[in-house]
Protein backbone atom coordinates (compact mmCIF):
# COMPACT_ATOMS: atom_id res chain seq x y z
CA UNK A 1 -2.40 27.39 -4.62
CA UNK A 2 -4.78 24.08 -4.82
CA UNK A 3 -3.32 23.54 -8.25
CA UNK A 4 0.40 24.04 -7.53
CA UNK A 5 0.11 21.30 -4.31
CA UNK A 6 -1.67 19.18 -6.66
CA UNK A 7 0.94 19.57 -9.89
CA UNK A 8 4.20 19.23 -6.66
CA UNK A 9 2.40 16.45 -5.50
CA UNK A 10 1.56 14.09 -8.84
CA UNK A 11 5.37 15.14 -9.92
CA UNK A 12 6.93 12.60 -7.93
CA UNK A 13 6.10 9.73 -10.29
CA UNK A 14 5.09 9.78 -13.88
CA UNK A 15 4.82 7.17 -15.85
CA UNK A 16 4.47 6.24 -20.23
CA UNK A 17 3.53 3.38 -20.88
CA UNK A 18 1.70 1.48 -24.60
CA UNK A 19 -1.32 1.10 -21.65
CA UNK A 20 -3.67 4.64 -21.33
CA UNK A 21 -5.65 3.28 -18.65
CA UNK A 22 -2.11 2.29 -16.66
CA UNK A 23 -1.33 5.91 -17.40
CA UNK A 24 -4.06 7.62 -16.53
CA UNK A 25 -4.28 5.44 -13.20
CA UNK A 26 -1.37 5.64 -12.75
CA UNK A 27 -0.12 9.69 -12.81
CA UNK A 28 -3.22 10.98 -11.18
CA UNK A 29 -6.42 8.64 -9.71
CA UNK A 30 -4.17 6.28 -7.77
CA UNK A 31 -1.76 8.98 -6.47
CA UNK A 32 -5.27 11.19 -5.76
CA UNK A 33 -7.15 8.30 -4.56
CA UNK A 34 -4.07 7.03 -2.31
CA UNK A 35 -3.70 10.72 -0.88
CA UNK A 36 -7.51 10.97 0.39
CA UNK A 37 -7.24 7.68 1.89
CA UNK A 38 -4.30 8.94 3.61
CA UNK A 39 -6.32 11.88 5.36
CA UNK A 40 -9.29 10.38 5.73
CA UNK A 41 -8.55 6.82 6.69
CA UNK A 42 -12.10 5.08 7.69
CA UNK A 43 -13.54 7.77 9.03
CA UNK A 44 -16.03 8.96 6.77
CA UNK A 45 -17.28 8.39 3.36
CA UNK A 46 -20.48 6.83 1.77
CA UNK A 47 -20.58 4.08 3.61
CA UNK A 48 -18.97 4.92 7.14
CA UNK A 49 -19.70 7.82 9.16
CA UNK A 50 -16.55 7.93 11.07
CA UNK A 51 -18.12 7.14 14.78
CA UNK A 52 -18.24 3.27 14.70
CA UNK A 53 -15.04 2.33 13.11
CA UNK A 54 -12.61 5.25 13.85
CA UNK A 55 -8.89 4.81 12.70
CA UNK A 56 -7.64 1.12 12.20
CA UNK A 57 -4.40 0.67 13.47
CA UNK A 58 -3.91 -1.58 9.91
CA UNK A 59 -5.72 0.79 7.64
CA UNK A 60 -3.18 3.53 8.72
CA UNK A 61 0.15 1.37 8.14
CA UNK A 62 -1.20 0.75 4.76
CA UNK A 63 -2.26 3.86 3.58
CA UNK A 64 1.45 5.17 4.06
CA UNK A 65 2.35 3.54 0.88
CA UNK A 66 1.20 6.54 -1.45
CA UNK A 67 2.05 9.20 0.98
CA UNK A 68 5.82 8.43 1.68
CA UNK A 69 7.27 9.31 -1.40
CA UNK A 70 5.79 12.82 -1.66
CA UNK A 71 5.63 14.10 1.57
CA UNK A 72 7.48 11.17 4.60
CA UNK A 73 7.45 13.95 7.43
CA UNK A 74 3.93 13.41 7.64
CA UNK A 75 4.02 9.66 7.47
CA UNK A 76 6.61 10.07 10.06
CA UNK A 77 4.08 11.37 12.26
CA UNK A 78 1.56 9.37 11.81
CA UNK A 79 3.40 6.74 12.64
CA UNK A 80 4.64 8.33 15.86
CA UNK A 81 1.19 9.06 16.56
CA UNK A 82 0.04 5.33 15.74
CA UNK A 83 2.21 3.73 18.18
CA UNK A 84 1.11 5.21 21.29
CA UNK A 85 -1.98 2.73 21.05
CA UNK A 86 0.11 -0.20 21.26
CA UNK A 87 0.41 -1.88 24.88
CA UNK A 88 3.36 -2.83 26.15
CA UNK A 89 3.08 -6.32 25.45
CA UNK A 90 3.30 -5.89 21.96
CA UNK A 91 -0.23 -6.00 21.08
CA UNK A 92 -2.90 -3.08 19.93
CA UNK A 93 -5.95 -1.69 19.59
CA UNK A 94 -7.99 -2.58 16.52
CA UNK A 95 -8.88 1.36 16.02
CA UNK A 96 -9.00 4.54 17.74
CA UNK A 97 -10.52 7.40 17.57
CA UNK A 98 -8.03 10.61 17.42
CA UNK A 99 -10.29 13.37 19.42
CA UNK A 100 -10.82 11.09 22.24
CA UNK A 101 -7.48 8.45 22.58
CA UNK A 102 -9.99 5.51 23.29
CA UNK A 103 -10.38 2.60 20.75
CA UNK A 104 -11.24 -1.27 21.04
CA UNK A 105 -8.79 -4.07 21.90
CA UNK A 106 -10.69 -6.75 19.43
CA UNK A 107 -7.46 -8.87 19.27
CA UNK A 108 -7.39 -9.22 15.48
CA UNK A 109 -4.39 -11.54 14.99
CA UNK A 110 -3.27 -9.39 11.98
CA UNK A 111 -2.72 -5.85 13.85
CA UNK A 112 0.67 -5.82 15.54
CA UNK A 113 2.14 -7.32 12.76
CA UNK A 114 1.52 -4.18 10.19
CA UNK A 115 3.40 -1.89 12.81
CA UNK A 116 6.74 -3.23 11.19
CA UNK A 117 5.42 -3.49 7.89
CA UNK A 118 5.14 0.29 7.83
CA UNK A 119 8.62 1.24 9.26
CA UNK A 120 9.85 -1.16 6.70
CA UNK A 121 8.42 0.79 3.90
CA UNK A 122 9.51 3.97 5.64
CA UNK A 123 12.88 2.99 6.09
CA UNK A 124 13.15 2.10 2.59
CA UNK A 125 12.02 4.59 1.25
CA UNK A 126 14.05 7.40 3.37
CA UNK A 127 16.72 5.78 5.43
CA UNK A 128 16.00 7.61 8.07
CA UNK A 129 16.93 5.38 10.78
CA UNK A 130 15.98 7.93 13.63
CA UNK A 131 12.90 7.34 13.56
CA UNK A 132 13.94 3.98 15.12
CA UNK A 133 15.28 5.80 18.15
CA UNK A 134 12.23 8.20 18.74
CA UNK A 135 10.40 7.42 22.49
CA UNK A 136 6.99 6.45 22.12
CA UNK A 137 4.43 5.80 25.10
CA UNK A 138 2.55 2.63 25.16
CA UNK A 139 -1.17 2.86 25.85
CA UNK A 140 -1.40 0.74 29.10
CA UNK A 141 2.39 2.16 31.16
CA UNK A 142 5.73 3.03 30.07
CA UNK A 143 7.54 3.81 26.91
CA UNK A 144 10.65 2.41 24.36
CA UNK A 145 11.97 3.26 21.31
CA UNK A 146 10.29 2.72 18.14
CA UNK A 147 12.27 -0.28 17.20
CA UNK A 148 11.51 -1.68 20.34
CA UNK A 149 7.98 -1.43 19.38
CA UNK A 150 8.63 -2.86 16.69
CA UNK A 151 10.03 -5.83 17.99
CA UNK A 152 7.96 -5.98 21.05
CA UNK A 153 4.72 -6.38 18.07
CA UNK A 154 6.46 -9.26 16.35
CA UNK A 155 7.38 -10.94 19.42
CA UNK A 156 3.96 -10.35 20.20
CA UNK A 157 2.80 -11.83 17.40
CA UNK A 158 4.92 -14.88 17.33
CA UNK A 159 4.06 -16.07 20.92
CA UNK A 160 0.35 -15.94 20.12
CA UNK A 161 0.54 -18.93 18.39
CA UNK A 162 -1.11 -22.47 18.85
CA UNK A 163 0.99 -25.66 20.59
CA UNK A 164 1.68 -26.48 16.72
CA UNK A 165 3.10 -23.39 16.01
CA UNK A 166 0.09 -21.42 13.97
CA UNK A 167 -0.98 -18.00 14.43
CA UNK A 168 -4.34 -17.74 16.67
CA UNK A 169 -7.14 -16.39 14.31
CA UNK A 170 -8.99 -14.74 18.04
CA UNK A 171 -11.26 -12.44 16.52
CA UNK A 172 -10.57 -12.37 13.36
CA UNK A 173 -7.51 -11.50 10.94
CA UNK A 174 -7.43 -9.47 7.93
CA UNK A 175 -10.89 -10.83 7.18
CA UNK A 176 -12.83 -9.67 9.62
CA UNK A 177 -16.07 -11.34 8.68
CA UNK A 178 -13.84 -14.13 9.83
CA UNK A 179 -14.98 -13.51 13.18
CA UNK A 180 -16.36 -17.37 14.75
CA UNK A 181 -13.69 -19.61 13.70
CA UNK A 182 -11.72 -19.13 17.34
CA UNK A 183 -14.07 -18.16 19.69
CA UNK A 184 -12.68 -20.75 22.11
CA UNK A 185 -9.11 -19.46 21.52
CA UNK A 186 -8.01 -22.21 19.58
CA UNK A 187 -8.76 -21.66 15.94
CA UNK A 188 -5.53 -21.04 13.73
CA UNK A 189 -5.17 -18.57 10.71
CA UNK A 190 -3.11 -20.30 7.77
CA UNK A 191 -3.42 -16.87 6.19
CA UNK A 192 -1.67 -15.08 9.65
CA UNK A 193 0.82 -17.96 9.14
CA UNK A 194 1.80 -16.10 5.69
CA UNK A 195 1.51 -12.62 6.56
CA UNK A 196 3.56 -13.25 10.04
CA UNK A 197 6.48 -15.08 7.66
CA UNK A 198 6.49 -12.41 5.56
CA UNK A 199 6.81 -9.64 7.85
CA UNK A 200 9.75 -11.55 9.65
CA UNK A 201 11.23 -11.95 6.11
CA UNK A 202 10.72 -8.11 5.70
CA UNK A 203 12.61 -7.35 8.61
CA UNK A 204 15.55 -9.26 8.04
CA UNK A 205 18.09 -6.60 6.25
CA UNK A 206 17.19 -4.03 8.38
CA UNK A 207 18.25 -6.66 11.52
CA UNK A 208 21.08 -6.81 9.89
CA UNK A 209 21.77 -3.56 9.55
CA UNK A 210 21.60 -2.62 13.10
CA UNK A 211 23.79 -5.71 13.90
CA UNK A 212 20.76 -7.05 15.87
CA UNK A 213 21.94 -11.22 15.24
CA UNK A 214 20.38 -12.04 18.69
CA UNK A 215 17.00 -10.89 17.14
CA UNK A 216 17.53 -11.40 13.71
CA UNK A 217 18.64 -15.44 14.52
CA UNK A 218 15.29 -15.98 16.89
CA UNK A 219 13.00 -14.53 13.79
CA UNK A 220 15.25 -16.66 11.62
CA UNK A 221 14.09 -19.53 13.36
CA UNK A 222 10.66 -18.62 13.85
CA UNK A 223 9.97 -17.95 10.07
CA UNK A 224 10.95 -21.90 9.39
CA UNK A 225 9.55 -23.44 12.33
CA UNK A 226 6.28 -21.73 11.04
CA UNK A 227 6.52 -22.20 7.20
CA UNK A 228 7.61 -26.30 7.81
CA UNK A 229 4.24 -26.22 9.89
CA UNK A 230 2.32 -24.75 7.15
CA UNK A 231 3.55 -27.01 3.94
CA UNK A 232 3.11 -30.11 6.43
CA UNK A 233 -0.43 -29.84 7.59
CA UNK A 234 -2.07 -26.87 5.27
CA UNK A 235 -1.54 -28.20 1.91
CA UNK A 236 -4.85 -29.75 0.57
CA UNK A 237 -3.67 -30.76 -2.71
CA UNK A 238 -4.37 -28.20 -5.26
CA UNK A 239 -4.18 -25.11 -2.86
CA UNK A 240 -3.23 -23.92 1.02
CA UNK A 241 -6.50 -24.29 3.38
CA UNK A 242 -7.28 -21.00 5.14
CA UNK A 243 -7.82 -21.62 8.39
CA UNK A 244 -8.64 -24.60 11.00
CA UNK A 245 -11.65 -24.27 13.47
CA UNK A 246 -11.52 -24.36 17.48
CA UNK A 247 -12.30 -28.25 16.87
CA UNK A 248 -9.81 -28.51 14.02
CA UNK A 249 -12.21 -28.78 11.50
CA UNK A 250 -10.46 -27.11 8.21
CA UNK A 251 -11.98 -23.99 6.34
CA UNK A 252 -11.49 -23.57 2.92
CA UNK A 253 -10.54 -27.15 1.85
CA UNK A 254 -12.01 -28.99 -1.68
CA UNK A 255 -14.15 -31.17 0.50
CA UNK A 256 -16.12 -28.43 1.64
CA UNK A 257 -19.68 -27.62 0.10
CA UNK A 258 -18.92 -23.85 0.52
CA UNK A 259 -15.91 -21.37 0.65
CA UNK A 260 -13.74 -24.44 -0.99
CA UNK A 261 -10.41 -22.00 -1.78
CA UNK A 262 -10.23 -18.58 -0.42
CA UNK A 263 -7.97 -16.29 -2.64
CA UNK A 264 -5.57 -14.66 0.14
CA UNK A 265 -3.77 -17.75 1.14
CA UNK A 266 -2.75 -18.83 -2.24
CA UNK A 267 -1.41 -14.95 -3.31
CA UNK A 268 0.25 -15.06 0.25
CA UNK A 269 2.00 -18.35 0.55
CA UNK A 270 3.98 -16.75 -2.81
CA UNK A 271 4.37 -13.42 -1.40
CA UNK A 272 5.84 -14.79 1.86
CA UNK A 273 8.28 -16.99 -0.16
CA UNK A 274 6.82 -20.10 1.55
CA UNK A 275 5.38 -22.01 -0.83
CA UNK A 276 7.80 -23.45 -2.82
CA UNK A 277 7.30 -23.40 -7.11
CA UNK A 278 5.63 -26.47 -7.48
CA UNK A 279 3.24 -25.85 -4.89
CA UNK A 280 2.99 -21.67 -6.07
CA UNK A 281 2.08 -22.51 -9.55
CA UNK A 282 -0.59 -25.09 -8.03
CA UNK A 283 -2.05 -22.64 -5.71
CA UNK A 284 -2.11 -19.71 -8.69
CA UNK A 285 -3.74 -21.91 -11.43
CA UNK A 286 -6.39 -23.12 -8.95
CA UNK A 287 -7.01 -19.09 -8.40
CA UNK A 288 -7.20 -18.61 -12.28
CA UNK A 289 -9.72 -21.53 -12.76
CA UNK A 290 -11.84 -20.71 -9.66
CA UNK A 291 -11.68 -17.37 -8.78
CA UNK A 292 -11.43 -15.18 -12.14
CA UNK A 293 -14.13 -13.17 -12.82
CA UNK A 294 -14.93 -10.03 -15.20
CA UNK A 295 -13.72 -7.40 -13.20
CA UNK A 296 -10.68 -9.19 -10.90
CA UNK A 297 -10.76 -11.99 -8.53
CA UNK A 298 -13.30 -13.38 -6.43
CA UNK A 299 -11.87 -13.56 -2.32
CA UNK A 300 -13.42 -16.97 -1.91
CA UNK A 301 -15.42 -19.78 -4.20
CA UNK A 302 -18.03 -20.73 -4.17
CA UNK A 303 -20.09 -18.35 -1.73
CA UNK A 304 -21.60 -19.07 1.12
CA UNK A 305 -25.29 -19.39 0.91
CA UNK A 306 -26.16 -21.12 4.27
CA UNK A 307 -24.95 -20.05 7.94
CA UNK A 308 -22.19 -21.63 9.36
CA UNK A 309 -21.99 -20.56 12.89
CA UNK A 310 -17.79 -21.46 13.44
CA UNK A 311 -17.00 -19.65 10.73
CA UNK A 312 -18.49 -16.02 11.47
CA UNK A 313 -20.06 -13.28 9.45
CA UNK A 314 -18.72 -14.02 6.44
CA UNK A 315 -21.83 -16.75 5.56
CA UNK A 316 -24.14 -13.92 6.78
CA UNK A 317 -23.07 -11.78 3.83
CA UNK A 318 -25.17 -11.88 0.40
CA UNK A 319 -23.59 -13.95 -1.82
CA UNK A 320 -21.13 -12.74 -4.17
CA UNK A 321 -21.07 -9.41 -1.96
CA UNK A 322 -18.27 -8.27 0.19
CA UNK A 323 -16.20 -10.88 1.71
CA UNK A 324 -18.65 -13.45 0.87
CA UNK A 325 -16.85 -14.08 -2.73
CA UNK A 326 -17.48 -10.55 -4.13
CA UNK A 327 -14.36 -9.13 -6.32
CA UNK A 328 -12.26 -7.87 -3.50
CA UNK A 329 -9.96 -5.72 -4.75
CA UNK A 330 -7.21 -5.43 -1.99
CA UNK A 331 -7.39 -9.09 -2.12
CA UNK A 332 -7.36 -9.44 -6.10
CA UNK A 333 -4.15 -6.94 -5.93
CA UNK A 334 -2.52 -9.38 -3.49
CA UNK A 335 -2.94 -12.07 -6.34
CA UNK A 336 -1.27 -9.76 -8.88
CA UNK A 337 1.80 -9.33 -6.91
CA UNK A 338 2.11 -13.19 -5.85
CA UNK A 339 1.55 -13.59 -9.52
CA UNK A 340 4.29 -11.25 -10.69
CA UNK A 341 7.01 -12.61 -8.01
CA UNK A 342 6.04 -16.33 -9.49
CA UNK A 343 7.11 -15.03 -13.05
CA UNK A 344 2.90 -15.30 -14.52
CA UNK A 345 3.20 -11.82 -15.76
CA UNK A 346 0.45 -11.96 -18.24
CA UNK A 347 -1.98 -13.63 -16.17
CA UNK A 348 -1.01 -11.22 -13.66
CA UNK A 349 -1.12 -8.34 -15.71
CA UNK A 350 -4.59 -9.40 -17.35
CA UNK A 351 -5.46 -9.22 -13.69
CA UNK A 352 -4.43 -5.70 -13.02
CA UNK A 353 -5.87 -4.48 -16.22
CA UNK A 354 -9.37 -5.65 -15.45
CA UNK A 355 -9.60 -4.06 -12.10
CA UNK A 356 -8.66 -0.76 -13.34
CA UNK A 357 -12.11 1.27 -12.69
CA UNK A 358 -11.51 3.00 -15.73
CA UNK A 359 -11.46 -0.76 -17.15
CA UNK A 360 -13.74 -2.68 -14.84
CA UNK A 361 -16.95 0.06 -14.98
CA UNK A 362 -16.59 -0.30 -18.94
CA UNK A 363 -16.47 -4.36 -18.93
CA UNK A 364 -20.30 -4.20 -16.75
CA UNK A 365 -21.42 -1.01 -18.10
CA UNK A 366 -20.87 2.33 -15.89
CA UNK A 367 -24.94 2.00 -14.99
CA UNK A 368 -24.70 -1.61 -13.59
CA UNK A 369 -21.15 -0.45 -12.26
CA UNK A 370 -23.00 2.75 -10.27
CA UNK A 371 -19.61 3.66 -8.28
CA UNK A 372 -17.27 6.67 -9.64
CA UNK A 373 -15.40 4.65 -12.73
CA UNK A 374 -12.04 6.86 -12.08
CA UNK A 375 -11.50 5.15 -8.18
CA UNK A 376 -11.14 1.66 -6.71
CA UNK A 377 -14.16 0.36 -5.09
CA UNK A 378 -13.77 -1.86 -1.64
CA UNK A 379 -15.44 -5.06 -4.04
CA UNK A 380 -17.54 -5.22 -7.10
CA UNK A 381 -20.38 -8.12 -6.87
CA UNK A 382 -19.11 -11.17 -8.41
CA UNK A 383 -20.48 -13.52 -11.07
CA UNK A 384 -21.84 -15.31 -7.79
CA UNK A 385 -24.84 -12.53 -7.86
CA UNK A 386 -27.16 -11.83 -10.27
CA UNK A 387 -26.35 -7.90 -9.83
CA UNK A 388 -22.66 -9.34 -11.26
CA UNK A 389 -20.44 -5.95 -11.89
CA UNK A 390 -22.04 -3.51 -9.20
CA UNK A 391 -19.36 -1.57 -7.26
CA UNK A 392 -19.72 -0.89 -3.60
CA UNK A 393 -17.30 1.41 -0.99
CA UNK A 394 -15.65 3.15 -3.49
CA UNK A 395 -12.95 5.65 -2.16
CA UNK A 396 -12.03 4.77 1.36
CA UNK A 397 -10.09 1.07 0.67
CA UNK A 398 -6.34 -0.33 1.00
CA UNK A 399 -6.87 -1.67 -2.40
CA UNK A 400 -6.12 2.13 -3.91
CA UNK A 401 -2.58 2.30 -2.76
CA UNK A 402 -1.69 -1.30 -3.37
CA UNK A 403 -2.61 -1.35 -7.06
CA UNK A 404 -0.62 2.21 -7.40
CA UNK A 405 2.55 0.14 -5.71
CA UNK A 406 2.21 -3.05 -7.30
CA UNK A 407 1.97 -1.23 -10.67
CA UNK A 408 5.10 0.90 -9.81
CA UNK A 409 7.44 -1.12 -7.77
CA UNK A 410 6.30 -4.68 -9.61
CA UNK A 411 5.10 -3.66 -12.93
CA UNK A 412 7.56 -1.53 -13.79
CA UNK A 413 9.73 -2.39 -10.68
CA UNK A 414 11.16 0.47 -9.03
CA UNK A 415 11.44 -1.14 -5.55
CA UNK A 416 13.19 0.37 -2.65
CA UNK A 417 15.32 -1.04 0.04
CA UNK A 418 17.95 -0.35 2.42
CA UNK A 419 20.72 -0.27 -0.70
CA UNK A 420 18.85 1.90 -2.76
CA UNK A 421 16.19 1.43 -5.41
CA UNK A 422 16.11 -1.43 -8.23
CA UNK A 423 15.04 -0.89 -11.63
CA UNK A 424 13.43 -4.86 -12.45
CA UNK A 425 10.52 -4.88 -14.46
CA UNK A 426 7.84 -7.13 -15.28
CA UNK A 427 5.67 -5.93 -18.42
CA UNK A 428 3.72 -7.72 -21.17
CA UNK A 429 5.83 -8.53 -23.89
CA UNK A 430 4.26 -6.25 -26.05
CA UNK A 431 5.12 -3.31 -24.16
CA UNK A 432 7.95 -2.52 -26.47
CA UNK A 433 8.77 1.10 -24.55
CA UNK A 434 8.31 2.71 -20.82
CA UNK A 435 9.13 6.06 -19.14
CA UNK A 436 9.07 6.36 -15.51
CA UNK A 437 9.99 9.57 -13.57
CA UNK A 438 10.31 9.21 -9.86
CA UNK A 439 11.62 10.72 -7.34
CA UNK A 440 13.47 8.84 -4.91
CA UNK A 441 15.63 10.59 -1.66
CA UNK A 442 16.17 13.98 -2.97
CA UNK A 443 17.41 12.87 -6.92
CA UNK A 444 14.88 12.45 -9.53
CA UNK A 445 15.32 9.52 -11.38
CA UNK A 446 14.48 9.86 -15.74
CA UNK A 447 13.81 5.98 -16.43
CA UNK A 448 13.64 4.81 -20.12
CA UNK A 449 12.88 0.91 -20.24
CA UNK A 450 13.64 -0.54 -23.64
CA UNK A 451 12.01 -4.02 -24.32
CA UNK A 452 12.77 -4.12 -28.35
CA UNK A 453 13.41 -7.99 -27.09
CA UNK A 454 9.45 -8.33 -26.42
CA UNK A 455 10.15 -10.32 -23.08
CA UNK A 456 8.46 -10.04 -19.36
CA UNK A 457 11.55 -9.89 -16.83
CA UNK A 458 15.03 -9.64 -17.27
CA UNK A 459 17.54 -6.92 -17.69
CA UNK A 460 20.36 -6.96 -20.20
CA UNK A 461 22.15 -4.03 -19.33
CA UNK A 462 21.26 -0.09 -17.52
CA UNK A 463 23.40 2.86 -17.63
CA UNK A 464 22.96 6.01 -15.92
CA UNK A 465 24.36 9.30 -17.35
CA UNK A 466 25.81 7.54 -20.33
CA UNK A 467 27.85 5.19 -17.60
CA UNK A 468 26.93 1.70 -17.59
CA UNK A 469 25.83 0.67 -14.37
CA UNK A 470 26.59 -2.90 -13.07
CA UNK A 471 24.94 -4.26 -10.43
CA UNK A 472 20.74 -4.47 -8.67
CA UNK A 473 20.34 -1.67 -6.79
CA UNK A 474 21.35 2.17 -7.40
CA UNK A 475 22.80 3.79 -4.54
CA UNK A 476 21.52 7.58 -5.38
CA UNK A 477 23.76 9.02 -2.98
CA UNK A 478 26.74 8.38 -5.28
CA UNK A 479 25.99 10.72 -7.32
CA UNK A 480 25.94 13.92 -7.59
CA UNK A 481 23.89 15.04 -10.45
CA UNK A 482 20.10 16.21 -9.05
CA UNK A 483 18.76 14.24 -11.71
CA UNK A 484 19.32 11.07 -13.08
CA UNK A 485 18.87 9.71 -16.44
CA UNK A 486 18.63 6.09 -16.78
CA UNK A 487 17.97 3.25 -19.42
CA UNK A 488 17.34 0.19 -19.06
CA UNK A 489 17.06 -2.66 -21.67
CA UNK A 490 15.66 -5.42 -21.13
CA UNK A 491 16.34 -8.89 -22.48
């Protein structure tokens, strides 16, 4: 019985690729690792015992990723489940813990925000738009729809800004250790800036789709009133700053002595499609020369090795450990991606291949590496450390089911939206041949990429059952064949 869940489970995608370690990730650790995540959340492991952090509200919108394309009734719930500890103005708690229905209310400016990032990527992949009229209570009094929660969290999110226009860091955003820059409740996040434009940009065909233009036009507005703020005041030169102090003093600027770049808001001003090219390939190459290290990239450079009080825990941390410019993997797979969408395919894909744990435990040596070599690890210590290459929090991380989705939606791009899914990869040239099966709303989808050319991106021509097929995205509900049988070549 364990063995037929497990073989139903790991049939939804399989991939063949010139790359065993891509494989092998791949097929069976990533869809594993991304499943136990999944159950488990933060709640116990190694390293966390599962009373003092409970369930984040962001861990579980993220951890949906791996789950939704085997089994979306139970991301469906969990999501259900999720938004009854949002309050009605939008906001959330941090994390709760299921048995009881308490949890904190830290006011991480990050929180509300991945509520519509995981409908998104439910919607996508399902189009089940009912979900959007379920009831949901909020934690405080009364109840709405889900897509009023939705755009209650946004809203939310968008009026907790500064008088220029910049997300308030509060207590912290994705980087918690973040925690002192806005104790005064004036310190901005240029990172939040990103993530909040990209979310609004995410949102924006499903908006449509509901005919929502009253909605849809005050987002509109919102996304370029914040990204003309950004590329005005948070451009240093060579790279974004990350974030300005209650007194406006900048972090992560080339005048600092410590924590001069920080990776996240270079990968994000790409991902969120506000940085424009010249600016992207600025911000990526300054990542490359600063940041690269044996086993991925480094979250910030160089590490803080004296307290700064405004700036929080994050210059309490050993150096080269954790967030304190250790190899942090959610945040190195955020640079492949922003690599990938700026066309640096090999640089991205070098990326990727050294923070395989199959690859990365091999580079150090499995006995310096210490964690299990066939799962991600939260961070692995950093040339910034003399223990350079040790693993730490393996198992329970975001980073699991973002290198399994990068690697199939960018890699070998089967991405999802509200039209169907798109067949757009970007491979090393010398990937000359690729096989994907995936399953995708009921079909199953038998992908053969062709890249005789040798080339990174582009697509020549596609047919499906013999047809050729003209156009982005493949509409499976046109057909009427269970399975599909599609190549690709690329050129």
């Amino acid at each position: 019985e364990v063995k037929a869940y497990w073989d139903h489970y790991l049939s939804h995608v399989k991939v063949k690729t010139p790359n065993e370690s891509f494989n092998l990730m791949l097929n069976v650790w990533n869809q594993y690792q991304s499943a136990v995540t999944f159950d488990m959340a933060r709640n116990s492991g190694y390293y966390h015992g599962g009373l003092l952090f409970g369930t984040g509200m962001r861990d579980q919108f993220q951890d949906i990723l791996g789950m939704v394309i085997v089994d979306p009734k139970r991301v469906r719930d969990r999501m259900l489940n999720a938004l009854r500890f949002q309050f009605a103005d939008g906001s959330t708690l941090h994390n709760f813990f299921k048995l009881t229905d308490h949890g904190e209310r830290t006011h991480h400016s990050d929180t509300p925000l991945w509520i519509p990032f995981g409908l998104i990527e439910y919607i996508n992949e399902t189009h089940d738009f009912s979900i959007l009229d379920e009831v949901v209570p909020f934690y405080d009094e009364g109840k709405a729809t889900v897509y009023e929660h939705m755009v209650l969290a946004l809203d939310f999110a968008i009026s907790d800004c500064s008088e220029r226009r910049l997300p308030l860091i509060r207590k912290g955003d994705w980087n918690d250790t973040l925690d002192h820059i806005g104790p005064k409740g004036k310190g901005e996040t240029i990172w939040g800036a990103f993530f909040l434009c990209y979310v609004l940009d995410k949102t924006f065909e499903l908006l449509e789709h509901k005919k929502d233009s009253a909605v849809k036009n005050r987002w509109e507005r919102a996304y370029n009133q914040i990204a003309a703020v950004v590329n005005d005041i948070a451009w240093d030169g060579k790279w974004y700053v990350r974030a300005f102090r209650d007194n406006g003093q900048v972090v992560g600027s080339e005048s600092m002595k410590q924590g001069k770049i920080f990776l996240n808001t270079q990968s994000w001003s790409v991902i969120s499609k506000v940085a424009g090219k010249e600016r992207a390939d600025s911000a990526l190459k300054s990542c490359l020369e600063h940041l690269e290290n044996k086993t991925g990239m480094q979250i910030c450079w160089p590490a803080y090795r004296e307290v700064e009080d405004n700036i929080g825990l994050i210059s309490r941390c050993v150096p080269g450990k954790k967030e304190n410019g250790a190899v942090f993997n959610h945040a190195s797979s955020w640079f492949v991606l922003a690599g990938i969408m700026n066309g640096q395919v090999e640089d991205a894909f070098r990326i990727y291949n050294k923070m395989m744990p199959v690859n990365s435990s091999n580079s150090v040596g499995i006995d310096n590496y210490e964690t299990e070599p066939y799962v991600y690890s939260e961070y692995v210590t950093s040339k910034e450390h003399e223990t350079e290459g040790q693993a730490s929090h393996s198992w329970l991380t975001g980073s699991s089911v973002w290198m399994y989705r990068i690697g199939l939606d960018w890699i070998l791009g089967l991405r999802t939206s509200l039209l169907g899914i798109k067949i757009d990869p970007s491979i090393p040239k010398d990937w000359d041949k690729v096989q994907v099966t995936r399953k995708y709303r009921g079909k199953t989808l038998n992908i053969t990429i062709d890249n005789s050319a040798g080339v990174n991106h582009g697509v020549e021509k596609q047919t499906i059952n013999g047809k050729e097929f003209i156009g982005d995205w493949i509409d499976v509900e046109k057909f009427d064949e269970g399975e599909l049988e599609v190549k690709v070549i690329m050129g």
